[in-house]
Protein backbone atom coordinates (compact mmCIF):
# COMPACT_ATOMS: atom_id res chain seq x y z
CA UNK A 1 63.68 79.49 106.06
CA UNK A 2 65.24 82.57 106.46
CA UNK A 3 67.52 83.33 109.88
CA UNK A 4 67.46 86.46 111.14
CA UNK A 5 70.38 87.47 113.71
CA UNK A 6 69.98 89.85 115.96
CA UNK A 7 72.07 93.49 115.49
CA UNK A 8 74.44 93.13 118.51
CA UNK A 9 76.34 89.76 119.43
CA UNK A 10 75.23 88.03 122.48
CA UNK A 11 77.83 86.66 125.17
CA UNK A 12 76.53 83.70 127.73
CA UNK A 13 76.83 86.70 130.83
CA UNK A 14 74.61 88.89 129.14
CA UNK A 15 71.46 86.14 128.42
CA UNK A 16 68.47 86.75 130.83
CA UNK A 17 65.23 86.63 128.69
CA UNK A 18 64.19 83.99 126.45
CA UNK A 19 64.32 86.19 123.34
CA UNK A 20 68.01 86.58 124.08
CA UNK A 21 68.63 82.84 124.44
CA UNK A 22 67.47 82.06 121.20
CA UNK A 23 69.38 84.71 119.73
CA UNK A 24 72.23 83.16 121.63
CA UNK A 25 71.00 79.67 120.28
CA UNK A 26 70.88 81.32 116.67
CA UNK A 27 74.19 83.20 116.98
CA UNK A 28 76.26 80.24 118.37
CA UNK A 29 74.87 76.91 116.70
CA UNK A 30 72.97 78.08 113.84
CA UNK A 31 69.93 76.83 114.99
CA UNK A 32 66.62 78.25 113.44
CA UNK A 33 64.44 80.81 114.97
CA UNK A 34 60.45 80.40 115.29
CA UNK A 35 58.70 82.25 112.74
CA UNK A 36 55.20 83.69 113.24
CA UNK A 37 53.81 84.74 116.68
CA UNK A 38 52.31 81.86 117.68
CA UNK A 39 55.16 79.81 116.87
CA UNK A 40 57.73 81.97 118.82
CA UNK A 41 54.77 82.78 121.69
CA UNK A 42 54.99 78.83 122.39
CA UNK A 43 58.72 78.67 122.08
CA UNK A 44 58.83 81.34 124.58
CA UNK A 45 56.65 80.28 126.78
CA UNK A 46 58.15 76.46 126.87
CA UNK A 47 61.84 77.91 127.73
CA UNK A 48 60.24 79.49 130.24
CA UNK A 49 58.24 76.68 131.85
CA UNK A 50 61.05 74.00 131.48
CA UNK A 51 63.32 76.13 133.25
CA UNK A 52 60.64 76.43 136.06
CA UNK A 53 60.01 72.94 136.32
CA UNK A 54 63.87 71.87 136.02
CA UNK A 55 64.88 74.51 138.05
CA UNK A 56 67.65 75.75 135.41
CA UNK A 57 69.01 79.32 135.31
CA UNK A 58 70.30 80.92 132.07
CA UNK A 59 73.27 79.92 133.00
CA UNK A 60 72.03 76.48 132.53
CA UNK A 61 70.49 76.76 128.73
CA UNK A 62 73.74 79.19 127.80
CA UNK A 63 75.82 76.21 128.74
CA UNK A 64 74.46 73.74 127.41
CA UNK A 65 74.82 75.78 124.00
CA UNK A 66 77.92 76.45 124.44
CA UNK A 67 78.04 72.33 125.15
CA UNK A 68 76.73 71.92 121.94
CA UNK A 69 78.81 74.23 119.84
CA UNK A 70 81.72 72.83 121.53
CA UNK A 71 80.93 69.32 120.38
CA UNK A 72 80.03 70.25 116.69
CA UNK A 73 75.95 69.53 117.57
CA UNK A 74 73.57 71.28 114.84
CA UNK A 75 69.90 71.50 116.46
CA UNK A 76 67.30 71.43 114.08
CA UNK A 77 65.19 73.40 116.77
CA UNK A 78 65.40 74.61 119.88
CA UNK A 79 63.64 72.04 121.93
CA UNK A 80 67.05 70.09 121.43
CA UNK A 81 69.05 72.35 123.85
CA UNK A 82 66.71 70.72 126.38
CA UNK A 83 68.72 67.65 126.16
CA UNK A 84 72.00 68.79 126.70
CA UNK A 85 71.92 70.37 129.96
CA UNK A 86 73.00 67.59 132.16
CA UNK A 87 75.64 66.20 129.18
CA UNK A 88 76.87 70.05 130.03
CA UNK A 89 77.04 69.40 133.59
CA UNK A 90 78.47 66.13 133.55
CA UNK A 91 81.19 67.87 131.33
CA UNK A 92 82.15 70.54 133.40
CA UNK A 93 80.38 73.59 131.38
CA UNK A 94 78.19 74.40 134.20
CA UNK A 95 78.75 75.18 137.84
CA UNK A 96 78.16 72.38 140.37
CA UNK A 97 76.01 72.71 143.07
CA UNK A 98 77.19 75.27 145.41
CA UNK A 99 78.73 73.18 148.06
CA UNK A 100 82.33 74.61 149.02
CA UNK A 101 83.69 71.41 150.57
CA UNK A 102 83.47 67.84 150.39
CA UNK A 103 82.98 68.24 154.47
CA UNK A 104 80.00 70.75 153.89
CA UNK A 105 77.99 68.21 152.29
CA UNK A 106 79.06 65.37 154.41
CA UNK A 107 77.39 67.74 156.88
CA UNK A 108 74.72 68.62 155.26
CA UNK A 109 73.88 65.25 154.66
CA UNK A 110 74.19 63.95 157.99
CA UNK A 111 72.02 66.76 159.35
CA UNK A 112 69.40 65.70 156.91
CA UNK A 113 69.73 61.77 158.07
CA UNK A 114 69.21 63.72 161.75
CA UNK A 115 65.90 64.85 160.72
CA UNK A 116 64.35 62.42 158.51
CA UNK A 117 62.41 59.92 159.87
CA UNK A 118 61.49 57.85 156.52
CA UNK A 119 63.71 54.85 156.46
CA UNK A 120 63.96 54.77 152.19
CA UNK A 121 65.34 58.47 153.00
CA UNK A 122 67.64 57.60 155.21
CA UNK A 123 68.90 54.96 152.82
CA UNK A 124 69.13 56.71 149.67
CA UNK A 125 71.01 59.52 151.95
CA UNK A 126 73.51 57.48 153.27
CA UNK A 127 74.00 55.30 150.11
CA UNK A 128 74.90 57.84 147.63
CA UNK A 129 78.35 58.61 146.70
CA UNK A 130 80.10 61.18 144.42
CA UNK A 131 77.89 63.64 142.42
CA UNK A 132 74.47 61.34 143.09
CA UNK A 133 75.43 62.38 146.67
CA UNK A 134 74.65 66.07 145.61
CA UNK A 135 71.60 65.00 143.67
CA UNK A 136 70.09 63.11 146.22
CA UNK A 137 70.91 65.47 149.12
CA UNK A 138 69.09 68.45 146.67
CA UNK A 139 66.09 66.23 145.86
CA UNK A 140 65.68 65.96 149.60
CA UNK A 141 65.96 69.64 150.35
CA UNK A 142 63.19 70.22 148.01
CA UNK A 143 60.92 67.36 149.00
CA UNK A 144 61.36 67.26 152.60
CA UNK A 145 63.52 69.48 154.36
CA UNK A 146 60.30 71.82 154.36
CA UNK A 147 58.21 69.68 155.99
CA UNK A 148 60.36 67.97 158.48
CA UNK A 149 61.66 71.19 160.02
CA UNK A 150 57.79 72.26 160.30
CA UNK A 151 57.13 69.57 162.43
């Protein structure tokens, strides 16, 4: 299999299409490239529908390769990236959620507990501590923050 690397070299800041990231991918951990349109049409297409569905940025995927490279991980494809986004979080190559303060989430937590009127909720707000706090808080924003404020 012959890799290909792109003529310029790639930093994380300046990823923001899917070709780039797997010349990033390619540049940083070695890890093959697609060959044949079809191939590199589906590759495409699933960096761009996991990071949809996931809610990632390229700030996510860059960081997780840089996770990888860090730790010495060869992928055999692409798809493995995938797996090391939250390892990457939990590790401190990504940004946490964008919560300035301990007491803005605390907040933000008890004005959710204000609205919600499901008891499991309720529970799985007030229960959570540390960085499932932030989790659980965000899950609930997405869920039901939309419809409860409808109301």
């Amino acid at each position: 299999m012959i890799r290909v690397q792109p003529a310029e070299f790639l930093r994380a800041k300046d990823v923001g299409t899917p070709q780039q990231l797997l010349d990033y991918a390619a540049q940083q951990l070695g890890c093959p490239k697609p060959i044949g349109h079809a191939k590199r049409g589906t590759v495409l297409r699933r960096i761009k529908d996991e990071m949809a569905y996931q809610k990632w940025t390229w700030r996510h995927l860059t960081g997780a390769i840089d996770f990888m490279n860090d730790r010495g991980i060869k992928p055999k494809s692409f798809d493995f990236v995938y797996y090391h986004v939250e390892p990457a979080t939990q590790a401190g190559f990504l940004p946490r959620a964008s919560f300035s303060s301990v007491e803005a989430l605390q907040e933000a937590v008890s004005q959710a507990v204000y609205l919600e009127d499901d008891e499991e909720w309720v529970r799985r707000l007030l229960f959570a501590r540390g960085s499932s706090l932030t989790k659980v808080y965000l899950l609930w924003e997405e869920e039901r923050k939309l419809i409860l404020e409808g109301q």
